[in-house]
Structure formats: C-alpha cells, structure tokens
PDB file of N, CA and C in Angstrom:
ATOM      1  N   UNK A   1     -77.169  -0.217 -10.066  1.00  0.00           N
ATOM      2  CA  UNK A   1     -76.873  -1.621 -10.245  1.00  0.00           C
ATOM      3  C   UNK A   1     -76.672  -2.297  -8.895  1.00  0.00           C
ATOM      4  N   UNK A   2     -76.050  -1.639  -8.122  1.00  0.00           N
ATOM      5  CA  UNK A   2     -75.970  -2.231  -6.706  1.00  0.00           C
ATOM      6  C   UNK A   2     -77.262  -2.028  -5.820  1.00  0.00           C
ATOM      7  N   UNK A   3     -78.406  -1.610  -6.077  1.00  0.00           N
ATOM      8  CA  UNK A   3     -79.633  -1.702  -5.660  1.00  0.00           C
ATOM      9  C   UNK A   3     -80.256  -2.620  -6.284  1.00  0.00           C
ATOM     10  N   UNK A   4     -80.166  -2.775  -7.819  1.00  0.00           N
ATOM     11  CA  UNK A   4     -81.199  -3.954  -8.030  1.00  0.00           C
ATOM     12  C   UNK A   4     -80.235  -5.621  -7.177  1.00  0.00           C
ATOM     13  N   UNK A   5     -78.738  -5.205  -7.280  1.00  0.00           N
ATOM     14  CA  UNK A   5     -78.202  -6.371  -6.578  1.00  0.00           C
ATOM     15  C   UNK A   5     -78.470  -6.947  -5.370  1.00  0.00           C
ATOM     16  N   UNK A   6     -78.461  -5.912  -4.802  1.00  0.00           N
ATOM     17  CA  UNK A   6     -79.376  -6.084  -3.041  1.00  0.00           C
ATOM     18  C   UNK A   6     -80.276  -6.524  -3.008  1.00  0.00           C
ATOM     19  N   UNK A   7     -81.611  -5.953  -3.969  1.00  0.00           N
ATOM     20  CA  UNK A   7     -82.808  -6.110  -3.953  1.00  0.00           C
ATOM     21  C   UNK A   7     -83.057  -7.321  -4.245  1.00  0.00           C
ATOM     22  N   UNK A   8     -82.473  -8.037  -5.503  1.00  0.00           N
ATOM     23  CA  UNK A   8     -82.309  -9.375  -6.054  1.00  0.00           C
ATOM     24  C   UNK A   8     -81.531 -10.289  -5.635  1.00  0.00           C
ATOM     25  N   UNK A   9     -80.780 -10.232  -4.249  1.00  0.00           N
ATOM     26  CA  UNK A   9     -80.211 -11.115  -3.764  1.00  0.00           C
ATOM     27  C   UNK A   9     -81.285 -11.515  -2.128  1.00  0.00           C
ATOM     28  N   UNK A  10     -81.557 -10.306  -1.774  1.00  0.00           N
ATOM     29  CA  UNK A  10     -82.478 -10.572  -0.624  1.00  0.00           C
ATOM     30  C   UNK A  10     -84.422 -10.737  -1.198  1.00  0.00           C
ATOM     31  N   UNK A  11     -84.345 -10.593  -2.497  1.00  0.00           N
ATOM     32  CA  UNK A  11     -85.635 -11.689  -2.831  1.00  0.00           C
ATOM     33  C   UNK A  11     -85.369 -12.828  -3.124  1.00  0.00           C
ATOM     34  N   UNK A  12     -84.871 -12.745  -3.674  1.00  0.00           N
ATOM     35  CA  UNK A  12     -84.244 -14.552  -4.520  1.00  0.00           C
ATOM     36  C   UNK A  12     -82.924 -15.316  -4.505  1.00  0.00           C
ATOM     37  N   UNK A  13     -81.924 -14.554  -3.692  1.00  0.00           N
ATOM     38  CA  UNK A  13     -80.742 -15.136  -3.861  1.00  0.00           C
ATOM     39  C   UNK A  13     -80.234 -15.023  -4.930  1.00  0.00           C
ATOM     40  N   UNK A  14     -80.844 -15.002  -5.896  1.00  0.00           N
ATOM     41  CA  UNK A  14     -79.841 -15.748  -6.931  1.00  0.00           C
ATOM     42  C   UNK A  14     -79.337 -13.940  -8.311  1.00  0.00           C
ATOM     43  N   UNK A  15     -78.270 -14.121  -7.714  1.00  0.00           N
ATOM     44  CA  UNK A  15     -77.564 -13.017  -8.674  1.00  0.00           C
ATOM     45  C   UNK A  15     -76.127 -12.752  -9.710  1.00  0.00           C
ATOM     46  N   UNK A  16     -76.494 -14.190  -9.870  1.00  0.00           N
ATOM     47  CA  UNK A  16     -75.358 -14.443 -10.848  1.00  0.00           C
ATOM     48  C   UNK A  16     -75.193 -13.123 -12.152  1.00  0.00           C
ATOM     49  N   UNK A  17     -76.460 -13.319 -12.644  1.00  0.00           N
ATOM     50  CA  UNK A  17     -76.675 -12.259 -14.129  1.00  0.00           C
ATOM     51  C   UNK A  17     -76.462 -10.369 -13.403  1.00  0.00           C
ATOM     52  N   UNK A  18     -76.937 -10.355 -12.545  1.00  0.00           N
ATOM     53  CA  UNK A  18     -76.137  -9.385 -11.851  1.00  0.00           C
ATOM     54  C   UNK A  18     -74.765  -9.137 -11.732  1.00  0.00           C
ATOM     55  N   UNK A  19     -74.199 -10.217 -11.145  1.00  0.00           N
ATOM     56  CA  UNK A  19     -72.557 -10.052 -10.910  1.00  0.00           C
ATOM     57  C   UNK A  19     -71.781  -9.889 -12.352  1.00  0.00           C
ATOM     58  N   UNK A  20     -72.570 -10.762 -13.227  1.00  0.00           N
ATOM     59  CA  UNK A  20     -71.405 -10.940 -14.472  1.00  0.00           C
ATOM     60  C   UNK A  20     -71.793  -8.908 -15.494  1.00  0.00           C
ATOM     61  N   UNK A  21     -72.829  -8.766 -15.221  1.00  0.00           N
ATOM     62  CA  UNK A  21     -73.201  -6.943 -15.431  1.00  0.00           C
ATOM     63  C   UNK A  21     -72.081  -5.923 -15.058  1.00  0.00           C
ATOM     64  N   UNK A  22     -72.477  -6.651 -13.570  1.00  0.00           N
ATOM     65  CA  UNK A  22     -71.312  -5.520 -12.693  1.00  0.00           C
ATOM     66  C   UNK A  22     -69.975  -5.736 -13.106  1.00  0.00           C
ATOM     67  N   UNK A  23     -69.488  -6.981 -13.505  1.00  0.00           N
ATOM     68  CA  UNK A  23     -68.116  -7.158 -13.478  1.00  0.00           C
ATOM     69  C   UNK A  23     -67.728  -6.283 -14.704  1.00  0.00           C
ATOM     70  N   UNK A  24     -68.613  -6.875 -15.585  1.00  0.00           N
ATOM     71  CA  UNK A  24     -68.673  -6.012 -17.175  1.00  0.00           C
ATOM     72  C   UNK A  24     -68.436  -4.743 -17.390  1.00  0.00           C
ATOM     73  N   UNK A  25     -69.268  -3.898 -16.599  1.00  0.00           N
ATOM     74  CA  UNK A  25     -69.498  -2.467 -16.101  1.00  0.00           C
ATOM     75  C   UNK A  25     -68.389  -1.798 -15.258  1.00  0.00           C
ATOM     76  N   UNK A  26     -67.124  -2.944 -14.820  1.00  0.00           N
ATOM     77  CA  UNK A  26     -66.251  -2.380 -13.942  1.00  0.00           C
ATOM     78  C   UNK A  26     -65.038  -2.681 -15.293  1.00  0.00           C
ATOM     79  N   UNK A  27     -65.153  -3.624 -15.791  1.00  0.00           N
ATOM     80  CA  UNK A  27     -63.920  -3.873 -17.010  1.00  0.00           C
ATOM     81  C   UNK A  27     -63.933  -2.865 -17.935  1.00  0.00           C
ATOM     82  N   UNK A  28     -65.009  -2.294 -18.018  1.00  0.00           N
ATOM     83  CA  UNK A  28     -65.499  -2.061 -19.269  1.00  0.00           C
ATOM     84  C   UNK A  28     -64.950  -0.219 -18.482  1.00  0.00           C
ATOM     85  N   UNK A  29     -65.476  -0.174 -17.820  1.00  0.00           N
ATOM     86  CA  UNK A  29     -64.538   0.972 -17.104  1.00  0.00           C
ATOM     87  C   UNK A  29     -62.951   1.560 -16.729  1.00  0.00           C
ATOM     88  N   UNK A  30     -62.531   0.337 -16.395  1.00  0.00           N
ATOM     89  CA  UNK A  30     -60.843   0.228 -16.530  1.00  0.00           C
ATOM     90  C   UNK A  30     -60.533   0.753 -18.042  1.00  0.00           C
ATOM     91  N   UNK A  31     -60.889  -0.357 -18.648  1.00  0.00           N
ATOM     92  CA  UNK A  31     -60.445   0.285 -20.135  1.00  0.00           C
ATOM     93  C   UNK A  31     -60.641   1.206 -20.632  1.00  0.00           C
ATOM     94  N   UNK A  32     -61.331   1.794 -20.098  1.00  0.00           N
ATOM     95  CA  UNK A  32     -61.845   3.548 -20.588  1.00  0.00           C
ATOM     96  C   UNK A  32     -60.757   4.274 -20.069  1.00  0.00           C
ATOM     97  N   UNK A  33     -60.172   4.102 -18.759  1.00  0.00           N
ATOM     98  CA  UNK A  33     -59.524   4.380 -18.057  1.00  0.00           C
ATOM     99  C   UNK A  33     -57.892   4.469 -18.577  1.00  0.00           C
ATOM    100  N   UNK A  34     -57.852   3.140 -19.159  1.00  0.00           N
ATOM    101  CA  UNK A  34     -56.567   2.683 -19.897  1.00  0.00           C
ATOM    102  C   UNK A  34     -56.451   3.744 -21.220  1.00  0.00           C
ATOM    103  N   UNK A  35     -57.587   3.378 -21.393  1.00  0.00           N
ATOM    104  CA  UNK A  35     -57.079   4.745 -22.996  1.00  0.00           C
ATOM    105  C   UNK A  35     -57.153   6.002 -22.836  1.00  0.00           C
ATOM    106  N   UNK A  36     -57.224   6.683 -21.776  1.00  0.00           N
ATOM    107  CA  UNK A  36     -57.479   8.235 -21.392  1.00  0.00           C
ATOM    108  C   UNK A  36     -55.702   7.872 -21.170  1.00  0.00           C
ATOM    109  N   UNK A  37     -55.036   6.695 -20.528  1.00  0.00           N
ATOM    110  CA  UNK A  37     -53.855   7.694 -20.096  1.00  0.00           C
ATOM    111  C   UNK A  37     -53.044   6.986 -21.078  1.00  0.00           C
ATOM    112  N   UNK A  38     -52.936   6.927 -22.138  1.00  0.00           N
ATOM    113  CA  UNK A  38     -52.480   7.173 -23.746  1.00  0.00           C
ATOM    114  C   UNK A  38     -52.003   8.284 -23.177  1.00  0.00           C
ATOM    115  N   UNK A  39     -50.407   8.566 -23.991  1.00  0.00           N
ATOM    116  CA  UNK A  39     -49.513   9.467 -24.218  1.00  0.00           C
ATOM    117  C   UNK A  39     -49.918   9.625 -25.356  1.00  0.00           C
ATOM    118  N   UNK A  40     -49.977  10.976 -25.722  1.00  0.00           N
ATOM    119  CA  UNK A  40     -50.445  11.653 -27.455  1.00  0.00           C
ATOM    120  C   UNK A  40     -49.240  11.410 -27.601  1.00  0.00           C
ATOM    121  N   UNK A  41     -48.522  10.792 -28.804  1.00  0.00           N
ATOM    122  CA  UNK A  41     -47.468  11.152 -29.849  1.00  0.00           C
ATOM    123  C   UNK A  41     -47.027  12.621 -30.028  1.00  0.00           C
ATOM    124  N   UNK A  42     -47.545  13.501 -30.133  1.00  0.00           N
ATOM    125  CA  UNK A  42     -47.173  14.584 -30.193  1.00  0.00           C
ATOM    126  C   UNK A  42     -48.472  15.990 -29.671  1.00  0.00           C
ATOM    127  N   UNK A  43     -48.478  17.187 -29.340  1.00  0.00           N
ATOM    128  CA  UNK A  43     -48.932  17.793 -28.366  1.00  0.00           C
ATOM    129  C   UNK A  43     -48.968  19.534 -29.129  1.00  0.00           C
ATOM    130  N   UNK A  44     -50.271  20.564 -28.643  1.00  0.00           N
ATOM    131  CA  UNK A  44     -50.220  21.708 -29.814  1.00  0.00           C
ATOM    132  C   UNK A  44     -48.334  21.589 -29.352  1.00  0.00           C
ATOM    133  N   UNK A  45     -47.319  21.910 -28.223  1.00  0.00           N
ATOM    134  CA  UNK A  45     -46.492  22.509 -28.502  1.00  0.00           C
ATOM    135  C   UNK A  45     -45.433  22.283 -29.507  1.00  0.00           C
ATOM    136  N   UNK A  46     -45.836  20.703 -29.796  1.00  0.00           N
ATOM    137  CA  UNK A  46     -44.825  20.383 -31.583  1.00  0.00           C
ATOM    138  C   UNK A  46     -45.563  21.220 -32.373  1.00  0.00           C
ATOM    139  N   UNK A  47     -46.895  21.863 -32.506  1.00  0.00           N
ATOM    140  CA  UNK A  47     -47.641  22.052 -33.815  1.00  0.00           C
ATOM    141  C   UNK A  47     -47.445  23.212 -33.968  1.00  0.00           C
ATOM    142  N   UNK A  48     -46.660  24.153 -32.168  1.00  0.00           N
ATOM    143  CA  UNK A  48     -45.928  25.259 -32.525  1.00  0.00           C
ATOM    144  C   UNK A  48     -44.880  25.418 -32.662  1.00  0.00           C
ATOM    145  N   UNK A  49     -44.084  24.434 -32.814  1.00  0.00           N
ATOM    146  CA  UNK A  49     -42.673  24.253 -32.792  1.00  0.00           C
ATOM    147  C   UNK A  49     -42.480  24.355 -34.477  1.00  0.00           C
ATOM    148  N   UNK A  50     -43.450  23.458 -35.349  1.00  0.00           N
ATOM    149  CA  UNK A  50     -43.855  23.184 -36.715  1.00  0.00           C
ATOM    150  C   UNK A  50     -44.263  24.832 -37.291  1.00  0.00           C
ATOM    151  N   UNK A  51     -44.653  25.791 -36.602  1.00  0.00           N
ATOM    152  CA  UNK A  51     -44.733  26.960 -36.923  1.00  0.00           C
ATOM    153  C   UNK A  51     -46.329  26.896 -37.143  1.00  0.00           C
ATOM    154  N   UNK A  52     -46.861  26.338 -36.802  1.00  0.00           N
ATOM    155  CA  UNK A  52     -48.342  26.551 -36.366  1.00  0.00           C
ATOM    156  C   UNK A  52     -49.092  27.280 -35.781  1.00  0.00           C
ATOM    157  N   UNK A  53     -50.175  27.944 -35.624  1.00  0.00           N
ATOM    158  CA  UNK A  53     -50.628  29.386 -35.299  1.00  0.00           C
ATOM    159  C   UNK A  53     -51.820  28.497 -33.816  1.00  0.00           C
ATOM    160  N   UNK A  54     -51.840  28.676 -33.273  1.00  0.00           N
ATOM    161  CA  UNK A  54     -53.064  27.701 -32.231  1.00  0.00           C
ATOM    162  C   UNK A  54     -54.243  27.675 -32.445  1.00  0.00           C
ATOM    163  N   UNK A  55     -55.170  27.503 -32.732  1.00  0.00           N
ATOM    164  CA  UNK A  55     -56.313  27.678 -32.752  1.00  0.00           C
ATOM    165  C   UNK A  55     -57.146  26.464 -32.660  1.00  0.00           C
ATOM    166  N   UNK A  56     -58.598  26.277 -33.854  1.00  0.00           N
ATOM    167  CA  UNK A  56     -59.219  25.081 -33.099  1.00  0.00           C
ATOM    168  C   UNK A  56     -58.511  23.947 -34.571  1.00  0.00           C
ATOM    169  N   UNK A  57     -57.760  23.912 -35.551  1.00  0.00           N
ATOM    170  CA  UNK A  57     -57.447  23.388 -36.029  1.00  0.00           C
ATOM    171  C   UNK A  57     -56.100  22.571 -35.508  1.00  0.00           C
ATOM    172  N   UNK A  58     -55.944  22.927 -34.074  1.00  0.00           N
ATOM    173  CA  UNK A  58     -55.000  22.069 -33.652  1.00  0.00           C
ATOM    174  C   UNK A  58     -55.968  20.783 -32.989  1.00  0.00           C
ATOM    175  N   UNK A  59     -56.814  21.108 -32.416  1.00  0.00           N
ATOM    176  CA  UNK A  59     -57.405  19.678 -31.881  1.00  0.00           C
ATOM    177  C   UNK A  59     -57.655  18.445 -32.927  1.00  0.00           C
ATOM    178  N   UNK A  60     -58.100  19.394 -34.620  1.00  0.00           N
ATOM    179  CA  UNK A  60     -58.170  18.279 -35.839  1.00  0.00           C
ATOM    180  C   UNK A  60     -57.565  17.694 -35.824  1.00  0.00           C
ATOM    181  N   UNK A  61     -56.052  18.450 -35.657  1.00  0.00           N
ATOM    182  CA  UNK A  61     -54.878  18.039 -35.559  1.00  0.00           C
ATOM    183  C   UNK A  61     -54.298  16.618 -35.300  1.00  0.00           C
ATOM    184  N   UNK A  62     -54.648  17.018 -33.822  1.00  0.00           N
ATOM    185  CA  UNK A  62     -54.235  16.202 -32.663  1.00  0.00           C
ATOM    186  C   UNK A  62     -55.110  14.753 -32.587  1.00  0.00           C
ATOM    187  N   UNK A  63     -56.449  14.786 -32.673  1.00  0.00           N
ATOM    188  CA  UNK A  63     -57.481  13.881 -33.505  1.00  0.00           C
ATOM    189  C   UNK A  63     -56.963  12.926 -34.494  1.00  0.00           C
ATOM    190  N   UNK A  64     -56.901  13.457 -35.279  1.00  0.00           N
ATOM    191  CA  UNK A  64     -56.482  13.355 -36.726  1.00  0.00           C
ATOM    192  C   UNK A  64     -54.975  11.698 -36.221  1.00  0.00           C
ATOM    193  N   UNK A  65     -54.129  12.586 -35.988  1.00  0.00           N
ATOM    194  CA  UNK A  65     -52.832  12.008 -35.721  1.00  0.00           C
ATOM    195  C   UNK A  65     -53.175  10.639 -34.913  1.00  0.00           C
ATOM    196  N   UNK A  66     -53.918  10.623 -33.807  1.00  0.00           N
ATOM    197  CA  UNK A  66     -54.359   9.706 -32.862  1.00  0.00           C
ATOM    198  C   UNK A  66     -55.315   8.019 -33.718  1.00  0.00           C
ATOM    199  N   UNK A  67     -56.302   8.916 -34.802  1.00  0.00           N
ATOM    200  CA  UNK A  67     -56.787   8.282 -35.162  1.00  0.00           C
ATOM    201  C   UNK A  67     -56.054   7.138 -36.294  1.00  0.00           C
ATOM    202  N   UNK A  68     -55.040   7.929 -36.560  1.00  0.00           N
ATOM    203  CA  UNK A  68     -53.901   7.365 -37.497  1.00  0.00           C
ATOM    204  C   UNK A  68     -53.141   6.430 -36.937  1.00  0.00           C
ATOM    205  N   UNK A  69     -52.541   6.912 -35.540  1.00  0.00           N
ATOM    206  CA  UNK A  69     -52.058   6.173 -34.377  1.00  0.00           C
ATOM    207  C   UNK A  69     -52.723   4.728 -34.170  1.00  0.00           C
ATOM    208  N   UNK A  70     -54.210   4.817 -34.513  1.00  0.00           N
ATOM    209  CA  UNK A  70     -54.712   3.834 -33.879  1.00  0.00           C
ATOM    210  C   UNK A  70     -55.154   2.573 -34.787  1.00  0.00           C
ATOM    211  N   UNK A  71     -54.692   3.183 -35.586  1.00  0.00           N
ATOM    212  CA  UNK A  71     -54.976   2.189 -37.103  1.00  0.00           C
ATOM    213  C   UNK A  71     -54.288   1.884 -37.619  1.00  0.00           C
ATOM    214  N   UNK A  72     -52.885   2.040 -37.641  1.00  0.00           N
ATOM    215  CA  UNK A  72     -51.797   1.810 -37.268  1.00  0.00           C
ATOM    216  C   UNK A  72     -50.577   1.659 -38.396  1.00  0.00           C
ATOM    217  N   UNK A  73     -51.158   3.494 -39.107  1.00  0.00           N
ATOM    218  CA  UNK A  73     -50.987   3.976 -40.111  1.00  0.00           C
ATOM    219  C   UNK A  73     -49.953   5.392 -39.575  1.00  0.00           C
ATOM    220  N   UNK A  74     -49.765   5.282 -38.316  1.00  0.00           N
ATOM    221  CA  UNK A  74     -48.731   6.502 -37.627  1.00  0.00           C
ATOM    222  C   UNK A  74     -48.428   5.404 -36.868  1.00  0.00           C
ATOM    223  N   UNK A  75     -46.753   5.200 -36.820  1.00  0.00           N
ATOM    224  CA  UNK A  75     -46.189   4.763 -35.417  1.00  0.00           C
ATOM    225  C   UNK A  75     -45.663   5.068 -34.415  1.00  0.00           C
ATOM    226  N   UNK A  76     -44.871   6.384 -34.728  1.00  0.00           N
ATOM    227  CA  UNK A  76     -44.332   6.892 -33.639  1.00  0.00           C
ATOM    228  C   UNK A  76     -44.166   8.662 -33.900  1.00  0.00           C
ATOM    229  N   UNK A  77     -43.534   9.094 -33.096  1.00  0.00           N
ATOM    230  CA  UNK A  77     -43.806  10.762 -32.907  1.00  0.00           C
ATOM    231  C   UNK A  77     -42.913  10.992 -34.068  1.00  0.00           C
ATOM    232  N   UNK A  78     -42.034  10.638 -34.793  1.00  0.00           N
ATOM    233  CA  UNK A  78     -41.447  10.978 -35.915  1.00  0.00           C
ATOM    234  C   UNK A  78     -42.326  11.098 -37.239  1.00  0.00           C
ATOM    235  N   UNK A  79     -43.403  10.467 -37.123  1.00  0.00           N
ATOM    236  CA  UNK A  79     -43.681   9.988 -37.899  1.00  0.00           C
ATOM    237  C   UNK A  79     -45.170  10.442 -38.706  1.00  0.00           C
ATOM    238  N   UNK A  80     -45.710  11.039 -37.298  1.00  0.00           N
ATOM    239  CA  UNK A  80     -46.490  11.591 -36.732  1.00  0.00           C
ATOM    240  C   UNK A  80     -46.244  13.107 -37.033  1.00  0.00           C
ATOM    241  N   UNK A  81     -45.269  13.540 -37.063  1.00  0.00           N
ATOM    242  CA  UNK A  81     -44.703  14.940 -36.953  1.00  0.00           C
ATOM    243  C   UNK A  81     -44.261  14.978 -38.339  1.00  0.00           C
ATOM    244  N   UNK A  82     -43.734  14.344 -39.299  1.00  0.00           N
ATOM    245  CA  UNK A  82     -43.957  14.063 -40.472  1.00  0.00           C
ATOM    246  C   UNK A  82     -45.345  14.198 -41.227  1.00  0.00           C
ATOM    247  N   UNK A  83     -46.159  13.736 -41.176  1.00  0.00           N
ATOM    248  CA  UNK A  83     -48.018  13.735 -41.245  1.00  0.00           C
ATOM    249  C   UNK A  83     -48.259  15.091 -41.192  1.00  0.00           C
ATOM    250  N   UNK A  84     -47.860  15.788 -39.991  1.00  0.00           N
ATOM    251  CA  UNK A  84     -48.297  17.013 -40.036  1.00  0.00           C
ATOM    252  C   UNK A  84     -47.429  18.055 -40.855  1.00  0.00           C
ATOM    253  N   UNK A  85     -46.013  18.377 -41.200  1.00  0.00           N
ATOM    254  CA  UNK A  85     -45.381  18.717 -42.081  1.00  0.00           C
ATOM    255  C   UNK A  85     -45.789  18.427 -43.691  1.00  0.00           C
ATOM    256  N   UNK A  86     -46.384  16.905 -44.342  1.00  0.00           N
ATOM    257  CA  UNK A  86     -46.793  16.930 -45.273  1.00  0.00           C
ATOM    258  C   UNK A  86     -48.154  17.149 -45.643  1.00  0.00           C
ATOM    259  N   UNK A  87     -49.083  17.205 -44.686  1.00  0.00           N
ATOM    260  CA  UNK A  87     -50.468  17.839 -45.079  1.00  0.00           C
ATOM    261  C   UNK A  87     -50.642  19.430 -44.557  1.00  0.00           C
ATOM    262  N   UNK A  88     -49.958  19.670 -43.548  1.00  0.00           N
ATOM    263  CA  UNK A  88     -50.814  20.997 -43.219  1.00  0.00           C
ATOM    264  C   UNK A  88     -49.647  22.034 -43.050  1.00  0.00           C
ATOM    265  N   UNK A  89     -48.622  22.129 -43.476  1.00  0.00           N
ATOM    266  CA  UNK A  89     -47.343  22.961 -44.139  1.00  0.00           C
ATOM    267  C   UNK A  89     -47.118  22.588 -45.161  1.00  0.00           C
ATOM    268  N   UNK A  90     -46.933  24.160 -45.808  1.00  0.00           N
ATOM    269  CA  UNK A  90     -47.082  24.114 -47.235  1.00  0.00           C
ATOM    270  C   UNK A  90     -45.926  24.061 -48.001  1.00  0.00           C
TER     271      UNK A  90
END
C-alpha cells in the first residue's frame, strides 16, 4: 500500500483514496489489537479448579464462554463459571 502511495503521488499527486485505505487499514488494525488484549473471564486453570480434566474440550470451553461474553449473555467471571458448572458438570 505504501508503494502504490508513492507511486500515485509522484504520478499524479493526487492520493486522497489512498490515504483514507491506509488510515482504514491502520484502524482497522488497532482494533484487532484491542480485542486480542481482552482479559478471558475465566482461564483452563478455573476449568481445573471446577475439576476438569485438560484437554481439547477446554478451548470449546473457553470459546464457548467468550462468545457468550460477547453477546452479552455472560457478564462476569461468576457467571461465567456458573455456565460451566451447569452444562459441563454433571
């Protein structure tokens, strides 16, 4: 993107539709950024605390809970840790 910017500013000057790309492409990056450093609600070591065995049904898990989190059908780690006590302990 910063080559066609160069390229299109030293043919034509004019790189408006460029800049508003790049800016896009840099926002649009932050926020990716922003949601990676999300604190999980809860982590496998509650799911062994819950008496949970590790395996790959903890990432469902952990998935699972987040996606709930985000819909805004889990609010907090109580609650969350609850969710997992009534579906996946028996």
């Amino acid at each position: 993107m910063i080559l066609t910017y160069a390229d299109g500013y030293a043919t034509a000057g004019y790189t408006k539709h460029l800049e508003r790309a790049i800016k896009r492409m840099i926002e649009l990056k932050r926020e990716e950024d922003e949601e990676k450093k999300k604190v999980r609600l809860i982590n496998g070591y509650d799911l062994i605390n819950l008496g949970l065995k590790p395996g790959p049904i903890f990432k469902k898990i952990l998935q699972e809970i987040e996606d709930l989190y985000l819909e805004g059908k889990v609010k907090n780690r109580e609650e969350a840790l609850t969710y997992v006590k009534e579906n996946y302990l028996s």
